[in-house]
PDB file of N, CA and C in Angstrom:
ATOM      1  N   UNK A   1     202.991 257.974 -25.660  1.00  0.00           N
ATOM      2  CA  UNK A   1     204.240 257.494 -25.092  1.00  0.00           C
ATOM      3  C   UNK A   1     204.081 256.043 -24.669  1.00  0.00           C
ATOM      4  N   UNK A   2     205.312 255.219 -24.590  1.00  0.00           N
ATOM      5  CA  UNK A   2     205.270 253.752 -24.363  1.00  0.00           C
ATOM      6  C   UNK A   2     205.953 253.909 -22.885  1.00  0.00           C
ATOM      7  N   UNK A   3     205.801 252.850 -22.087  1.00  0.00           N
ATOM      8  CA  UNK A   3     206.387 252.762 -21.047  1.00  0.00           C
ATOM      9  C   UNK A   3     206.503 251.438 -20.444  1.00  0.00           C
ATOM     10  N   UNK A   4     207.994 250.907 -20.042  1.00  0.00           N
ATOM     11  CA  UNK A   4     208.551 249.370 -19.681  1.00  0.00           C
ATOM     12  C   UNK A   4     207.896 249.401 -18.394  1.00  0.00           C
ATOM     13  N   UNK A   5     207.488 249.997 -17.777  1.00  0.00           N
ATOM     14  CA  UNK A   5     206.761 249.741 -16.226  1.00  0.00           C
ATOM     15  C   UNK A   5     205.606 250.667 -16.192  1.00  0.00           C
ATOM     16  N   UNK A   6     204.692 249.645 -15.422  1.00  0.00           N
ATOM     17  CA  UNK A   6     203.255 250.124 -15.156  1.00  0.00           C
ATOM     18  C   UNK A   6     203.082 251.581 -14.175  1.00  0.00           C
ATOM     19  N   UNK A   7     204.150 251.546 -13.470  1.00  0.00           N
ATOM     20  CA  UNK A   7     204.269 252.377 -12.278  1.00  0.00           C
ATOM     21  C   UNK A   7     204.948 253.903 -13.241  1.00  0.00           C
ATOM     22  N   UNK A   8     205.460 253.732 -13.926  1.00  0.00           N
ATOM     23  CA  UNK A   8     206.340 254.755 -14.911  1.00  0.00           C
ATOM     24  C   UNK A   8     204.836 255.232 -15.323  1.00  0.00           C
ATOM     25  N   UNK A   9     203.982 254.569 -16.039  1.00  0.00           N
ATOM     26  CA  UNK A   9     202.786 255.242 -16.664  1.00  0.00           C
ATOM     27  C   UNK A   9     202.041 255.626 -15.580  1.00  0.00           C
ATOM     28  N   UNK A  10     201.760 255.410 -14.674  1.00  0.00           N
ATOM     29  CA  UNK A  10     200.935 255.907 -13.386  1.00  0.00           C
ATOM     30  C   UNK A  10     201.833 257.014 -13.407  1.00  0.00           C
ATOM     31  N   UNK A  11     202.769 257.149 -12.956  1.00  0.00           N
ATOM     32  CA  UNK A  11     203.628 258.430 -12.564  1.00  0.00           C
ATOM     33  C   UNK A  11     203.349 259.838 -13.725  1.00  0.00           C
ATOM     34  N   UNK A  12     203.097 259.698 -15.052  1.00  0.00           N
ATOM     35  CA  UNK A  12     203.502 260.202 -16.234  1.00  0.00           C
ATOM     36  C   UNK A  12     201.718 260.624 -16.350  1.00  0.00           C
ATOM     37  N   UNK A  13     200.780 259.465 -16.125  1.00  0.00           N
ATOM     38  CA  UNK A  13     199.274 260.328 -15.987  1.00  0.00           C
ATOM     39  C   UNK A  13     199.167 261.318 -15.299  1.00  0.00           C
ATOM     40  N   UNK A  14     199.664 261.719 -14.396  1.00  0.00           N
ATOM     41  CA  UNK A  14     199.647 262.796 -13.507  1.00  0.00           C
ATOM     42  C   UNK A  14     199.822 263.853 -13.849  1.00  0.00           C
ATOM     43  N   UNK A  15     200.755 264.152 -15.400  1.00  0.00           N
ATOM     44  CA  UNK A  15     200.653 265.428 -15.870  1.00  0.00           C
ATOM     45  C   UNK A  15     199.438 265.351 -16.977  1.00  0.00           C
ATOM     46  N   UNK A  16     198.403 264.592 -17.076  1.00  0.00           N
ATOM     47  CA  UNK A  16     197.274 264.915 -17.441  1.00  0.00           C
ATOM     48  C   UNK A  16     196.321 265.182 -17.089  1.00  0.00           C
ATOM     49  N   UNK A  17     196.096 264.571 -15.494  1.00  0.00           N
ATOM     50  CA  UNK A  17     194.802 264.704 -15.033  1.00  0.00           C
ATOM     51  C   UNK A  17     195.145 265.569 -13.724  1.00  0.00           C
ATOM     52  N   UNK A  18     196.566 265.849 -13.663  1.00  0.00           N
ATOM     53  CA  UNK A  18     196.619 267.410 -12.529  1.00  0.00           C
ATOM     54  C   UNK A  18     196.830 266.328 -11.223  1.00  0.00           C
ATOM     55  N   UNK A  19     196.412 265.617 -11.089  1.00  0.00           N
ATOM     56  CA  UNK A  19     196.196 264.787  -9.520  1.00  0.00           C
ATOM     57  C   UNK A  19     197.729 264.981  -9.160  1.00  0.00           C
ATOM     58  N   UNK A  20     197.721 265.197  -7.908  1.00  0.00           N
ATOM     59  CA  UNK A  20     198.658 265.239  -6.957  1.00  0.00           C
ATOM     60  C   UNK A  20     198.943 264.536  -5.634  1.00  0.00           C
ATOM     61  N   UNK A  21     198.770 263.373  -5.596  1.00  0.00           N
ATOM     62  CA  UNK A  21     198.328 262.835  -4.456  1.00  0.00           C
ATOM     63  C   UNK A  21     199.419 262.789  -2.958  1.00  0.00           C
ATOM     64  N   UNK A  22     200.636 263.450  -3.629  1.00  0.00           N
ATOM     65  CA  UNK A  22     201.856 263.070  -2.306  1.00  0.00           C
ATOM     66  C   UNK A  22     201.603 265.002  -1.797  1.00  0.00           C
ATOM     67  N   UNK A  23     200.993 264.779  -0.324  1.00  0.00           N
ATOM     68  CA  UNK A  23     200.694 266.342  -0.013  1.00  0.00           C
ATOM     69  C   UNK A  23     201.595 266.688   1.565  1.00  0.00           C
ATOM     70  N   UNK A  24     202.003 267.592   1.454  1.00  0.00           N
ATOM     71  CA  UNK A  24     203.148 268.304   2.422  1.00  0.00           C
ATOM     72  C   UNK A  24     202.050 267.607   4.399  1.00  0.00           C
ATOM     73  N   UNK A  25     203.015 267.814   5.055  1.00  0.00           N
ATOM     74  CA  UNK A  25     202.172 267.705   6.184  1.00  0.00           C
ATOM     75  C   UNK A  25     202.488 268.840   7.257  1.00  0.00           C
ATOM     76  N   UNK A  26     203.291 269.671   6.627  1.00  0.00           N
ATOM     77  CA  UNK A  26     203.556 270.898   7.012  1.00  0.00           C
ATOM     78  C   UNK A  26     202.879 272.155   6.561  1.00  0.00           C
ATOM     79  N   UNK A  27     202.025 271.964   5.372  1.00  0.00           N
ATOM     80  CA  UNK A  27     201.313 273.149   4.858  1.00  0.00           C
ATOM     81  C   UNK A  27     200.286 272.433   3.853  1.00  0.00           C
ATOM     82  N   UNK A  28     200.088 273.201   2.743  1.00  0.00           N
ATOM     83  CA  UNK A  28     199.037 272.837   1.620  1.00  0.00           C
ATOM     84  C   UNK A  28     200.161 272.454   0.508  1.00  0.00           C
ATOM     85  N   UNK A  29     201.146 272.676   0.185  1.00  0.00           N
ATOM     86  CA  UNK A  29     201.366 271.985  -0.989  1.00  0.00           C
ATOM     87  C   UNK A  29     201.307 270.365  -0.859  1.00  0.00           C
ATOM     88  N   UNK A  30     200.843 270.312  -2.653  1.00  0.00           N
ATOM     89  CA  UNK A  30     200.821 268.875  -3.285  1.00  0.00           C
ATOM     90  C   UNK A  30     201.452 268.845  -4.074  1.00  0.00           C
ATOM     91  N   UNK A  31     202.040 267.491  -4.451  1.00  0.00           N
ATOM     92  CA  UNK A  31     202.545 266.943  -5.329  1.00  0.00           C
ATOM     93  C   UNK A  31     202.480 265.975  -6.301  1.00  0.00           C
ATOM     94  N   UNK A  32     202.855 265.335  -7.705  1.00  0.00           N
ATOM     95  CA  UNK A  32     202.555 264.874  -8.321  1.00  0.00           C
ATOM     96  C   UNK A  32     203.378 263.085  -7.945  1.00  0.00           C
ATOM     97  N   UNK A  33     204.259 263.474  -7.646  1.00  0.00           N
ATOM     98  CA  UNK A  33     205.781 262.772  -7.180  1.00  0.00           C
ATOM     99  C   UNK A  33     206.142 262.305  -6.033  1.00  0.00           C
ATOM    100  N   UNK A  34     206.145 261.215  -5.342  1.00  0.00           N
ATOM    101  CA  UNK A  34     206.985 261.197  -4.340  1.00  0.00           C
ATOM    102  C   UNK A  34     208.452 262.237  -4.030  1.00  0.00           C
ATOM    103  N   UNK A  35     209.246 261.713  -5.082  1.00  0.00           N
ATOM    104  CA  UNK A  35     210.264 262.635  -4.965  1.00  0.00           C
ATOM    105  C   UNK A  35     210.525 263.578  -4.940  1.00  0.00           C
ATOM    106  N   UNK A  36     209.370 264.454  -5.413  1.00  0.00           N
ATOM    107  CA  UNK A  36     209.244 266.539  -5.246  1.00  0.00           C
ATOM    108  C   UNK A  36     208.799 265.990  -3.785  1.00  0.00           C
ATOM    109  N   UNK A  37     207.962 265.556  -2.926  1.00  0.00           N
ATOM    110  CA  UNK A  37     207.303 265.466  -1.991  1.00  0.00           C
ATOM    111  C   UNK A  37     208.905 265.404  -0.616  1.00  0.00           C
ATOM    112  N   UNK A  38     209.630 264.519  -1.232  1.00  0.00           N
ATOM    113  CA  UNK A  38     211.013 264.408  -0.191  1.00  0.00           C
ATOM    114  C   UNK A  38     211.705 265.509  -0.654  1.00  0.00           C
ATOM    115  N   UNK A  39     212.035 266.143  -1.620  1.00  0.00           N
ATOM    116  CA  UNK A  39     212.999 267.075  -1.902  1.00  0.00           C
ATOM    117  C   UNK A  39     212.236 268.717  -0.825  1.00  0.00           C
ATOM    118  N   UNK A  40     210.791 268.903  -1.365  1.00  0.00           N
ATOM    119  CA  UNK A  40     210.196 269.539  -0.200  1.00  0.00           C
ATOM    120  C   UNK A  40     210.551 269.970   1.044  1.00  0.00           C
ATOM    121  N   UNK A  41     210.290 268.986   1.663  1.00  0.00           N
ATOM    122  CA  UNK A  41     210.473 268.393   3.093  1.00  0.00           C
ATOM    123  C   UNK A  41     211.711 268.644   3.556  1.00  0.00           C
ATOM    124  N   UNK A  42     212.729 268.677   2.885  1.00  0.00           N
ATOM    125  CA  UNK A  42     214.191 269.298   3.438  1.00  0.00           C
ATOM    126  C   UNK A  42     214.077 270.851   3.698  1.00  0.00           C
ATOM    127  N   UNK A  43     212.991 271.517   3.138  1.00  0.00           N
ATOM    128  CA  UNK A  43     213.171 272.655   3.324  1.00  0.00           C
ATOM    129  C   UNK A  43     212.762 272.991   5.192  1.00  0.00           C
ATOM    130  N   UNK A  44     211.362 271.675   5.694  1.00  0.00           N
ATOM    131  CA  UNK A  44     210.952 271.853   6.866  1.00  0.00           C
ATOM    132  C   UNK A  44     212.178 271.235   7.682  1.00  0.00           C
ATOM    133  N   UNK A  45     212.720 270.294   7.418  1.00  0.00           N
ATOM    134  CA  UNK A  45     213.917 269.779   8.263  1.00  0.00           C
ATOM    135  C   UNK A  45     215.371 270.063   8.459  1.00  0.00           C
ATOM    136  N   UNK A  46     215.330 271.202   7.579  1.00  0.00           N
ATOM    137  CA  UNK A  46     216.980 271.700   7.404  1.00  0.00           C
ATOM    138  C   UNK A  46     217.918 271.095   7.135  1.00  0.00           C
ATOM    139  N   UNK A  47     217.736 269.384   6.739  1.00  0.00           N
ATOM    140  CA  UNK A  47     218.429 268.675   5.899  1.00  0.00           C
ATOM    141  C   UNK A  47     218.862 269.493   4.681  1.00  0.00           C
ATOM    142  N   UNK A  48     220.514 268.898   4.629  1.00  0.00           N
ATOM    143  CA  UNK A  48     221.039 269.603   3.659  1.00  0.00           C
ATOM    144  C   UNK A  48     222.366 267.820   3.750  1.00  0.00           C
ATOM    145  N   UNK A  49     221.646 266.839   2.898  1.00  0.00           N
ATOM    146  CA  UNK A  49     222.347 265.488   3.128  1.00  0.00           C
ATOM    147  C   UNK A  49     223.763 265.823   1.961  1.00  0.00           C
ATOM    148  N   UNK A  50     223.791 266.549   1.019  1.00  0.00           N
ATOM    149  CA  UNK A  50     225.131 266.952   0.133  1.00  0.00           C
ATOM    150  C   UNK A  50     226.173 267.385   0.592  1.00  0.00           C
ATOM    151  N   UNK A  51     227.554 266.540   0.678  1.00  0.00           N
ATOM    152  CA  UNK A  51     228.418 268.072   1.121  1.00  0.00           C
ATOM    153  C   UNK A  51     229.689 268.100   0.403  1.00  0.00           C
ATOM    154  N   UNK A  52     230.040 269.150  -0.238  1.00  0.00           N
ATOM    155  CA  UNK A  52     231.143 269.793  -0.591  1.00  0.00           C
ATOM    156  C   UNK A  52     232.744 268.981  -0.175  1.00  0.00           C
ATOM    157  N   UNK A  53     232.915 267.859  -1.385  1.00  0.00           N
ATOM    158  CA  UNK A  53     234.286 267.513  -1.003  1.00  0.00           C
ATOM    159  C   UNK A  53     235.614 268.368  -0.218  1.00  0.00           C
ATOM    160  N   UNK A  54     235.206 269.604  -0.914  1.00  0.00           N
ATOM    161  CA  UNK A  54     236.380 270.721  -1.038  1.00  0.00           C
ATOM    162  C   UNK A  54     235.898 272.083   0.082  1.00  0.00           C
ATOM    163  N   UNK A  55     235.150 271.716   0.516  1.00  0.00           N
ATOM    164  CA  UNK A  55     234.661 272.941   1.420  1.00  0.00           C
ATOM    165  C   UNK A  55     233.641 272.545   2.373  1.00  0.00           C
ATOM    166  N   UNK A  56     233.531 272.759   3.606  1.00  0.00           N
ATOM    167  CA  UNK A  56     232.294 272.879   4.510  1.00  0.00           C
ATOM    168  C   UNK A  56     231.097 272.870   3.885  1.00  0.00           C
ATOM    169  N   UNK A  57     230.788 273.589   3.147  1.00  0.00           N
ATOM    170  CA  UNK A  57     229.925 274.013   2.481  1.00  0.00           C
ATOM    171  C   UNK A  57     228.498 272.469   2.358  1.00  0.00           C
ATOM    172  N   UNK A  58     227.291 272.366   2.818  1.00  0.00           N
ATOM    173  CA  UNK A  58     226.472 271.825   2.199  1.00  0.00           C
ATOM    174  C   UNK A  58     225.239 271.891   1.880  1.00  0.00           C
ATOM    175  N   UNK A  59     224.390 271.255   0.770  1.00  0.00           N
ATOM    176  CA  UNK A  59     223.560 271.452   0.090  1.00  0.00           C
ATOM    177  C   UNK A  59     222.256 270.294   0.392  1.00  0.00           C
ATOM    178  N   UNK A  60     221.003 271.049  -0.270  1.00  0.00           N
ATOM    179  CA  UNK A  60     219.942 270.243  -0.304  1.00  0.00           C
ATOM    180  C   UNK A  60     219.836 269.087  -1.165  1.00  0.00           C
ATOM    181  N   UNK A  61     220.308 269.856  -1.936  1.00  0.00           N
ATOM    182  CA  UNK A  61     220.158 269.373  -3.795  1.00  0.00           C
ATOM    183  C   UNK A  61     221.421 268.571  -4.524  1.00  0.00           C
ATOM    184  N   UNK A  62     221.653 267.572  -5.058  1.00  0.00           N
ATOM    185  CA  UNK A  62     222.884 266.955  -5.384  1.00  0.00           C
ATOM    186  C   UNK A  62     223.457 267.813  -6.377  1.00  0.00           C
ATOM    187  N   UNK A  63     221.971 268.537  -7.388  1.00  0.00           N
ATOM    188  CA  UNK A  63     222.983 269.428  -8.373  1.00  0.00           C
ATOM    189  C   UNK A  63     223.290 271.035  -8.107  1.00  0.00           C
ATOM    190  N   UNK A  64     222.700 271.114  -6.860  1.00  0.00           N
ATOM    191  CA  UNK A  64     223.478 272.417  -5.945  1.00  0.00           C
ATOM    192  C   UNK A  64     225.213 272.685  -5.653  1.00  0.00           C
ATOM    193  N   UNK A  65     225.759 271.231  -5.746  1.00  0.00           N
ATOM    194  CA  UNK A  65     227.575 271.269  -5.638  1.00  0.00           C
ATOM    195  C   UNK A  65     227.941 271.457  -6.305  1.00  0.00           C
TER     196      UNK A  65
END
């Protein structure tokens, strides 16, 4: 694979060599990603930043609405 940023290929080694370096500070999971690492973390904070134009209703996940 080719990649326009250096940081894109750092990110993309990670599904080769397993390393996980972004790790929960609430338990043992690791991650490969910053962004699994924040999506996580809503589960310890009860953040739920999405909300339902049409209803009370809100979510963790943007593609939860």
């Amino acid at each position: 694979k080719r990649f326009a940023l250096k940081h894109h290929l750092l990110r993309h080694q990670h599904v080769h060599t397993g390393e996980k370096p972004f790790a929960c500070s609430h338990g043992s999971h690791r991650f490969s990603q910053k962004q699994q690492l924040l999506h996580h973390q809503c589960i310890h904070t009860e953040e739920r930043p999405f909300a339902c134009g049409c209803c009370p209703k809100v979510f963790r996940n943007k593609t939860d609405l």
